[in-house]
C-alpha atoms as a PDB file:
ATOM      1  CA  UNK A   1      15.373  26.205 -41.504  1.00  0.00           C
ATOM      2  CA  UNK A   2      14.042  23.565 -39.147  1.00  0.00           C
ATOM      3  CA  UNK A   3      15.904  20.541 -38.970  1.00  0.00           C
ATOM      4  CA  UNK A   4      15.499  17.083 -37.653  1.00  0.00           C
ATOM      5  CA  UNK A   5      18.449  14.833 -37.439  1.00  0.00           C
ATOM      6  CA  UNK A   6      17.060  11.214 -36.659  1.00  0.00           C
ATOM      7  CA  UNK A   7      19.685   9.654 -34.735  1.00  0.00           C
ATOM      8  CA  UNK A   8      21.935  10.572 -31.323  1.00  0.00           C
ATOM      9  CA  UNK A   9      25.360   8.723 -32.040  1.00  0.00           C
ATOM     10  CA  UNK A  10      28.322  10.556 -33.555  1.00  0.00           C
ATOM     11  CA  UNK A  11      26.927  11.101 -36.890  1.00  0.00           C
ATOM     12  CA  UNK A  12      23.622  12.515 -35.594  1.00  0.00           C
ATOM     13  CA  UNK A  13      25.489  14.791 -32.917  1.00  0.00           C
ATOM     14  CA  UNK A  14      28.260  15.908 -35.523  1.00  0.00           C
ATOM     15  CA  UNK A  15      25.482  16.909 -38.388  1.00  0.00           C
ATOM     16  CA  UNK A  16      23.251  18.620 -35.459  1.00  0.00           C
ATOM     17  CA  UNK A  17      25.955  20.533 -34.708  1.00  0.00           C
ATOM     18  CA  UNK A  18      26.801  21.111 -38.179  1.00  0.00           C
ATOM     19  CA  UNK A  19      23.286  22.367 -39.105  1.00  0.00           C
ATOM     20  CA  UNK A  20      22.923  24.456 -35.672  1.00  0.00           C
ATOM     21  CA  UNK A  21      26.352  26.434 -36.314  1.00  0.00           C
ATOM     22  CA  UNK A  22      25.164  27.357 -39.418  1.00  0.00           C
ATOM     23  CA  UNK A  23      21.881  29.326 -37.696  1.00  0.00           C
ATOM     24  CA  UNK A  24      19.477  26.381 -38.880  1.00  0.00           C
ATOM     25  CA  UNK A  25      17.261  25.319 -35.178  1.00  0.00           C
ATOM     26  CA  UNK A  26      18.158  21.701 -35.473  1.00  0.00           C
ATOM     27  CA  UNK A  27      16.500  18.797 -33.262  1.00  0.00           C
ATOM     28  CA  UNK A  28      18.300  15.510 -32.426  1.00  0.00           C
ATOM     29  CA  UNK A  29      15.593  12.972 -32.595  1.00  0.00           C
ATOM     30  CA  UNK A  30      16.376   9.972 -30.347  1.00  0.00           C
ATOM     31  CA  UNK A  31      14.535   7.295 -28.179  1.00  0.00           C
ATOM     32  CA  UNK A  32      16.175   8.327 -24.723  1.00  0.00           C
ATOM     33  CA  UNK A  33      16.476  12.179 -25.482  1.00  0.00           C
ATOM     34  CA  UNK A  34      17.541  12.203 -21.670  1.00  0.00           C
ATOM     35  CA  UNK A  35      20.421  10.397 -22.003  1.00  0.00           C
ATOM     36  CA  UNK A  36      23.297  11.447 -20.133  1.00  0.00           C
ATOM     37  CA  UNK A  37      25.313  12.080 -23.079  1.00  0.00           C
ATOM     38  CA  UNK A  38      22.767  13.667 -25.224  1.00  0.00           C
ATOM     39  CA  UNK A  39      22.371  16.162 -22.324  1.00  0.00           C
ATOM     40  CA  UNK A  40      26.654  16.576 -22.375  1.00  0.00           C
ATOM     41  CA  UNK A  41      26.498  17.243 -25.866  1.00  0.00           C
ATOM     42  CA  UNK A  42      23.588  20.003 -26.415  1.00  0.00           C
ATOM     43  CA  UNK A  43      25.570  21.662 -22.901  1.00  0.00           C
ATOM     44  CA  UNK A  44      28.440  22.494 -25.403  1.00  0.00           C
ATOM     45  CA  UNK A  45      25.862  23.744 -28.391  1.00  0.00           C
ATOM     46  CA  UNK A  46      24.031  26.822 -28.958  1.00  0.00           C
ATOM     47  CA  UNK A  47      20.764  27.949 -28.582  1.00  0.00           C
ATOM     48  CA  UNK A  48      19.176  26.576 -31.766  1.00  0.00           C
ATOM     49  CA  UNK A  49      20.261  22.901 -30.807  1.00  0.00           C
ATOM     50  CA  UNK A  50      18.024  20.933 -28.637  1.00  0.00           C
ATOM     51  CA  UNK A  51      16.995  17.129 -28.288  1.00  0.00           C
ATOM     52  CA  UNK A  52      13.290  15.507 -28.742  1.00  0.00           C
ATOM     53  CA  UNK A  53      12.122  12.093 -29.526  1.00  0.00           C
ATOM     54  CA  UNK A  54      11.777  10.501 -32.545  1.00  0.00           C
ATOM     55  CA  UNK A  55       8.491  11.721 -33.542  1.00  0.00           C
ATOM     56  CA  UNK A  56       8.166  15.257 -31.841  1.00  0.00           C
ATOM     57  CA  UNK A  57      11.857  15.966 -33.726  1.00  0.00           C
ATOM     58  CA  UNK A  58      10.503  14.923 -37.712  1.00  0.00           C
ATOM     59  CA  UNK A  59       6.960  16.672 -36.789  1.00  0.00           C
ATOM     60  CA  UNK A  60       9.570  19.878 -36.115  1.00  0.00           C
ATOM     61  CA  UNK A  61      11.750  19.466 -39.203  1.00  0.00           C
ATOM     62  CA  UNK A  62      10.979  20.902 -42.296  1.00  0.00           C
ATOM     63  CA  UNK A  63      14.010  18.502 -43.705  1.00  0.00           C
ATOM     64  CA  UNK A  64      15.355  15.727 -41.889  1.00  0.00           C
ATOM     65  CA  UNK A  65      18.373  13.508 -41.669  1.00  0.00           C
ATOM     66  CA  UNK A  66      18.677  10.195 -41.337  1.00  0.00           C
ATOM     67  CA  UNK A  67      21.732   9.204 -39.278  1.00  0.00           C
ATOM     68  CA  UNK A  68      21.026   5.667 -37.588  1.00  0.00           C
ATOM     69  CA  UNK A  69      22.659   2.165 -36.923  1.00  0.00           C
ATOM     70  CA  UNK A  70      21.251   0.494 -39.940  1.00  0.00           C
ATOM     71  CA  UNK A  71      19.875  -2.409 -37.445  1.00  0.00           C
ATOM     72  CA  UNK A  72      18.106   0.338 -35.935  1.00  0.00           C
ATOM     73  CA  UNK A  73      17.052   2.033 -38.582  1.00  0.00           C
ATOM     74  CA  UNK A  74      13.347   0.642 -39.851  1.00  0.00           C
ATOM     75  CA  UNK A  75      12.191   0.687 -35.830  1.00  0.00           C
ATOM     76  CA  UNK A  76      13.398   4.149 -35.776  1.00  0.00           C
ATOM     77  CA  UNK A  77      11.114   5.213 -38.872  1.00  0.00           C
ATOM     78  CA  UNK A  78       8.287   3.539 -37.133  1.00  0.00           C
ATOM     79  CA  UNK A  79       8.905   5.009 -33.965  1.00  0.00           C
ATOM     80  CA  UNK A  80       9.452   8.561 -36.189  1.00  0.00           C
ATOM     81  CA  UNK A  81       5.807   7.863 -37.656  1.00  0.00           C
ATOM     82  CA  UNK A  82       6.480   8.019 -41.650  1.00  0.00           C
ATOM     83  CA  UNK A  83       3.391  10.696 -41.540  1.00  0.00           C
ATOM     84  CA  UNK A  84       5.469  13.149 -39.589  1.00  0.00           C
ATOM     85  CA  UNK A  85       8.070  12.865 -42.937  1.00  0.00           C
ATOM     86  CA  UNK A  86       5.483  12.909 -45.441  1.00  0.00           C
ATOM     87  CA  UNK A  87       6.142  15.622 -48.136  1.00  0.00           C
ATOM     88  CA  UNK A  88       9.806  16.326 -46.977  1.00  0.00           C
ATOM     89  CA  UNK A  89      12.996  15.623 -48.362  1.00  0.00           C
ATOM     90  CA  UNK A  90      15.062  13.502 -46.661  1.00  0.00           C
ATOM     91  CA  UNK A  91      18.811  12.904 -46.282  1.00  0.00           C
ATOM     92  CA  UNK A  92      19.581   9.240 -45.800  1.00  0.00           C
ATOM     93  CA  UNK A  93      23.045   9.002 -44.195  1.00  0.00           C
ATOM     94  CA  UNK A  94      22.424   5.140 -43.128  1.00  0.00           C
ATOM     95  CA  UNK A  95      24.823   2.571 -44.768  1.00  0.00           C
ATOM     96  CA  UNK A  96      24.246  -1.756 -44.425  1.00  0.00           C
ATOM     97  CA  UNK A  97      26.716  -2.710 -42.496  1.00  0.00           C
ATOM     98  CA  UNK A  98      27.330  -4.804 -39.794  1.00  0.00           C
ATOM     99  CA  UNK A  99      29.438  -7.610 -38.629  1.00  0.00           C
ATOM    100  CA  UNK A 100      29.494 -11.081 -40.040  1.00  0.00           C
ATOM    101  CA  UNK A 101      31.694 -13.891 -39.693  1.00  0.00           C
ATOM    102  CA  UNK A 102      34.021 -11.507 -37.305  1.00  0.00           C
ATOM    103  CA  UNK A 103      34.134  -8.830 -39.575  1.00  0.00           C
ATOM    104  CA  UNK A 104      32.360  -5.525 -40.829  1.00  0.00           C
ATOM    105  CA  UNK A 105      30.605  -6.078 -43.874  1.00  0.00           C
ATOM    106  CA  UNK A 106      28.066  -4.756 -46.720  1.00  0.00           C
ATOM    107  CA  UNK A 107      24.863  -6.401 -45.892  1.00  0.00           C
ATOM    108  CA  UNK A 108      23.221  -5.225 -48.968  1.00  0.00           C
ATOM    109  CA  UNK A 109      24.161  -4.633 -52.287  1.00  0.00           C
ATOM    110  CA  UNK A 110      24.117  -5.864 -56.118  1.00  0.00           C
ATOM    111  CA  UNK A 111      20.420  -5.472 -56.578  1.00  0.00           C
ATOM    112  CA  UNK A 112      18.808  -3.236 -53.719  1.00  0.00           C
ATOM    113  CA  UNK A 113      20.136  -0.906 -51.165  1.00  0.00           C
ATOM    114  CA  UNK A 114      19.378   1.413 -48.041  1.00  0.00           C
ATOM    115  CA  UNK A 115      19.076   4.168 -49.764  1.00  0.00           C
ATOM    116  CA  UNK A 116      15.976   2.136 -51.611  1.00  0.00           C
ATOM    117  CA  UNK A 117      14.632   0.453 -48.205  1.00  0.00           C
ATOM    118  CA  UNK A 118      14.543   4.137 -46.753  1.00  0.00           C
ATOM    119  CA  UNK A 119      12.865   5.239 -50.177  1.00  0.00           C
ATOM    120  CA  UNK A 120       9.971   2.586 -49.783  1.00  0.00           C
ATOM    121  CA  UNK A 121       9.689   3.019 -45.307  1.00  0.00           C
ATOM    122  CA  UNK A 122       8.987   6.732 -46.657  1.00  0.00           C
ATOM    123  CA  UNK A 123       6.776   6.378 -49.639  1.00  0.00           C
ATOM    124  CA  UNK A 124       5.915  10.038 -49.290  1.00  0.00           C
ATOM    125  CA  UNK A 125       9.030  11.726 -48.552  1.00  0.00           C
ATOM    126  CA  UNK A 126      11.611  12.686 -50.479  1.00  0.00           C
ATOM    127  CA  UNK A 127      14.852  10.456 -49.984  1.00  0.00           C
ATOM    128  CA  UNK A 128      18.236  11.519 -51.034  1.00  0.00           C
ATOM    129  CA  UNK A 129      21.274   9.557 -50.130  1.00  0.00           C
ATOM    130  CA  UNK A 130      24.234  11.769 -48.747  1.00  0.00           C
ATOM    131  CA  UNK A 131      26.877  11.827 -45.834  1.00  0.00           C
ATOM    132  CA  UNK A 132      27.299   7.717 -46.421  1.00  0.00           C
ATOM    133  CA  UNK A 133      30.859   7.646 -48.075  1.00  0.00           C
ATOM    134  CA  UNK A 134      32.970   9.861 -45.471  1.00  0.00           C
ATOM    135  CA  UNK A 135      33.568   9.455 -41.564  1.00  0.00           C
ATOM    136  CA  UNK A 136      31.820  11.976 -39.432  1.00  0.00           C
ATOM    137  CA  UNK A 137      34.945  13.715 -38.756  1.00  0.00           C
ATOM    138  CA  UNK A 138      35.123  15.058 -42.159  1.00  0.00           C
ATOM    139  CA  UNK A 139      31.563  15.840 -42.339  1.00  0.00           C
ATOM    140  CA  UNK A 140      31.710  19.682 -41.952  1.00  0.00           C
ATOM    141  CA  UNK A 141      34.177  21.928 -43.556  1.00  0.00           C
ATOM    142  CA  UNK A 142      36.272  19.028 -45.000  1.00  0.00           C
ATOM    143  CA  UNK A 143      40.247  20.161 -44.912  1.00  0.00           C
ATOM    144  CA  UNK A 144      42.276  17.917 -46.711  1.00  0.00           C
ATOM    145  CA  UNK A 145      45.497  18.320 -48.144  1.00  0.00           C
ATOM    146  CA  UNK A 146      44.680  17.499 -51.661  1.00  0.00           C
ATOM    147  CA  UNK A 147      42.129  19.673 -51.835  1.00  0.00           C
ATOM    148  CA  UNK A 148      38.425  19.192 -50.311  1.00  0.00           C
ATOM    149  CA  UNK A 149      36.412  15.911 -51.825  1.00  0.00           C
ATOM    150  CA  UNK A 150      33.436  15.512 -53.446  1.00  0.00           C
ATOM    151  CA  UNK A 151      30.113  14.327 -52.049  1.00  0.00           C
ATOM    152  CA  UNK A 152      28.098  11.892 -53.883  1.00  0.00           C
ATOM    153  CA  UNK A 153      24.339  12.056 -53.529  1.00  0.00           C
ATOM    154  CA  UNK A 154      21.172   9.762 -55.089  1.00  0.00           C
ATOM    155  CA  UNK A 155      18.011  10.454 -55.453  1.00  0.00           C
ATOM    156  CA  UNK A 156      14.969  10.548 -57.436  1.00  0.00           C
ATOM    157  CA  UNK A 157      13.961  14.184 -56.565  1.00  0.00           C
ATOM    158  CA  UNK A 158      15.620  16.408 -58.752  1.00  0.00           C
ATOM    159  CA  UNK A 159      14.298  19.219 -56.692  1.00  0.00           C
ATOM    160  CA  UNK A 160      15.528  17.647 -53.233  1.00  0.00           C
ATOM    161  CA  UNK A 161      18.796  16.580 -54.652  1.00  0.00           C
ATOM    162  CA  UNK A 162      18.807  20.176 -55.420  1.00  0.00           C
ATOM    163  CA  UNK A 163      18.130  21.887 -52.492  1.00  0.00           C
ATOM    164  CA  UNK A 164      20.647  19.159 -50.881  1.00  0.00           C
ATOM    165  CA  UNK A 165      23.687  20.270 -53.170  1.00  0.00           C
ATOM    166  CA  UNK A 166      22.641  23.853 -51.539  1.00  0.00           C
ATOM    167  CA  UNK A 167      23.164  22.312 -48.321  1.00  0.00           C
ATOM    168  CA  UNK A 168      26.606  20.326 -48.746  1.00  0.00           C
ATOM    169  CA  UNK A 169      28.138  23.613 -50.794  1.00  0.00           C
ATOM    170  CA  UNK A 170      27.308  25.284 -47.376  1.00  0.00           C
ATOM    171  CA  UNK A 171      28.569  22.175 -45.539  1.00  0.00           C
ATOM    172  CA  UNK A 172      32.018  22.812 -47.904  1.00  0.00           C
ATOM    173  CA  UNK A 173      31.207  20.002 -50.240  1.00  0.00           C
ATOM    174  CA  UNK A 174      31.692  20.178 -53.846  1.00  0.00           C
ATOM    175  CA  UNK A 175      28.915  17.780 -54.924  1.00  0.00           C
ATOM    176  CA  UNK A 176      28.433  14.850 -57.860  1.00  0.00           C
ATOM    177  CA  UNK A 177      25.385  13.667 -58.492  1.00  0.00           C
ATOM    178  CA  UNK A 178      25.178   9.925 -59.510  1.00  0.00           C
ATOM    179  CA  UNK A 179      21.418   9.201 -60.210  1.00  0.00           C
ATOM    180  CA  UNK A 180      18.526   7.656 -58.736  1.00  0.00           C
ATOM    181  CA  UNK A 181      18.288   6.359 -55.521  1.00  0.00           C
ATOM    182  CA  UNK A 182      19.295   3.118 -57.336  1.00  0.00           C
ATOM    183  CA  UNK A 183      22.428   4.521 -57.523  1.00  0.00           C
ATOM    184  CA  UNK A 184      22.803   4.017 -53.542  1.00  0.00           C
ATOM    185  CA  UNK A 185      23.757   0.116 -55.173  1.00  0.00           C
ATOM    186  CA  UNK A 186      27.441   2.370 -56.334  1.00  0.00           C
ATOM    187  CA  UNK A 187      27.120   4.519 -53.016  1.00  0.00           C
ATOM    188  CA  UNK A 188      27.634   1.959 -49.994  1.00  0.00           C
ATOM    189  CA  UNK A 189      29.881   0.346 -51.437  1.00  0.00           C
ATOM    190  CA  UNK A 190      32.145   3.448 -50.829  1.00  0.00           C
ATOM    191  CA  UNK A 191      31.393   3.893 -47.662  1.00  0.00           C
ATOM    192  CA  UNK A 192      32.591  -0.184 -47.156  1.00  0.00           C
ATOM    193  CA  UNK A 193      35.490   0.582 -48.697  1.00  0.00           C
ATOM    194  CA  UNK A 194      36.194   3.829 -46.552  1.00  0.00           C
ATOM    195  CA  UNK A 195      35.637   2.047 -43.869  1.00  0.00           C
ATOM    196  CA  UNK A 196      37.744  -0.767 -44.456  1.00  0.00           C
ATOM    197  CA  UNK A 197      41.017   1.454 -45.131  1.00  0.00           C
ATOM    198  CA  UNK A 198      40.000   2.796 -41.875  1.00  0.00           C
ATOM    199  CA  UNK A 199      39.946  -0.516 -39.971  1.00  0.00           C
ATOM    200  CA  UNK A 200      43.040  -1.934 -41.917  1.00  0.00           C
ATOM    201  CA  UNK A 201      45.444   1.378 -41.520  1.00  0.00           C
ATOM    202  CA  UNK A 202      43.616   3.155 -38.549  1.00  0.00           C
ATOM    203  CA  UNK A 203      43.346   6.227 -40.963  1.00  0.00           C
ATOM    204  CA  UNK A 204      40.232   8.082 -40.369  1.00  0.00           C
ATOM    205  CA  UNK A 205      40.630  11.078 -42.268  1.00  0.00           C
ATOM    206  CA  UNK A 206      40.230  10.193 -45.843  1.00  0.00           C
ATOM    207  CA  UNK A 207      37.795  10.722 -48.539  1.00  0.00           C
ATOM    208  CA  UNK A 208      37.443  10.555 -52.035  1.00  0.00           C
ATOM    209  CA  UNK A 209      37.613  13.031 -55.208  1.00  0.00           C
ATOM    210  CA  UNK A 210      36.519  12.623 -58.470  1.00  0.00           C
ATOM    211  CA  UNK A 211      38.944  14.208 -60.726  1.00  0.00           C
ATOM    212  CA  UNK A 212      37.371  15.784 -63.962  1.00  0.00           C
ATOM    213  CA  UNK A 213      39.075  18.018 -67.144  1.00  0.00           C
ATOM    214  CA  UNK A 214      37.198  20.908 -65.760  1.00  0.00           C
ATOM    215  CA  UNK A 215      35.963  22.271 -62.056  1.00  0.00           C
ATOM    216  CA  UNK A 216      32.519  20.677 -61.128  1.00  0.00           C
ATOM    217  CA  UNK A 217      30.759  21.939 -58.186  1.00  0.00           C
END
């Protein structure tokens, strides 16, 4: 499968790298593809890894992920072009935060969400939230001792939140699904909360499990 992952920080670099050791070609969209560490990174990747810009990487992808800053993220679907996502599904791994007051906060939340904004920047694409509530160090293969969490995921696809449970069971995810993409509203606020334990205790290797009567997948 062709894959573009929108976005060259750690998320973007850790799911390219995810998606290329797993045989997929995947192409790290970004607006300086030349940057030095961009070209570090792909150095220690295979052959089916490779950067592009914004637009040339979702024209490639037959999926795509969305893994920006969310202050970056609606120039980063304009710079992508919305046309070059038309008809695709697409994994929203963007979460509202930023810092107010001195301190990392939800910017969103109650009544709308990312997941929704992405939803309506891509009118034509199929959006499904994933990858939000867990640090990029957990991202592939998650080892835990408690056993491996779950994965939530939104959407209003049921097709794309289908073929993206395929993906996270290959990414070692056991996967809930928890509704529309209104249900991005219950979403982000995990990934606050994640990151807050991380900021208070410094633990960055956590996740969460939802514990049922019988297995779930």
């Amino acid at each position: 499968m062709r894959v573009a992952v929108l976005g060259s920080g750690i998320v973007g670099k850790t799911l390219a790298a995810g998606f290329a050791a797993r045989g997929h070609e995947a192409v790290m969209g970004s607006r300086t593809p030349d940057r030095a560490d961009i070209t570090d990174w792909l150095a220690g990747q295979g052959p089916t890894a490779r950067a592009a810009s914004l637009s040339e990487a979702a024209a490639f992808g037959e999926l795509a992920v969305l893994a920006t800053r969310w202050d970056g993220t609606k120039s980063a679907i304009d710079l992508t072009g919305p046309e070059h996502l038309a008809g695709k599904v697409v994994i929203d791994a963007t979460n509202p935060m930023g810092m107010r007051d001195g301190r990392l906060r939800l910017l969103l939340g109650f009544d709308e969400s990312a997941g929704e904004w992405v939803q309506q920047w891509l009118p034509d694409s199929k959006v499904v939230k994933a990858f939000n509530s867990v640090s990029y160090a957990l991202m592939i293969d998650p080892d835990l001792p408690g056993g491996p969490p779950d994965m939530f995921i939104a959407g209003d696809d049921g097709q794309a939140k289908a073929h993206v449970t395929t993906i996270l069971h290959d990414f070692g995810w056991p996967v809930i699904d928890a509704g529309d993409i209104t249900a991005s509203r219950l979403l982000e606020p995990l990934a606050m909360l994640h990151a807050d334990y991380w900021v208070r205790t410094g633990e960055l290797l956590h996740a969460f499990r939802m514990l049922m009567p019988t297995p779930h997948q």
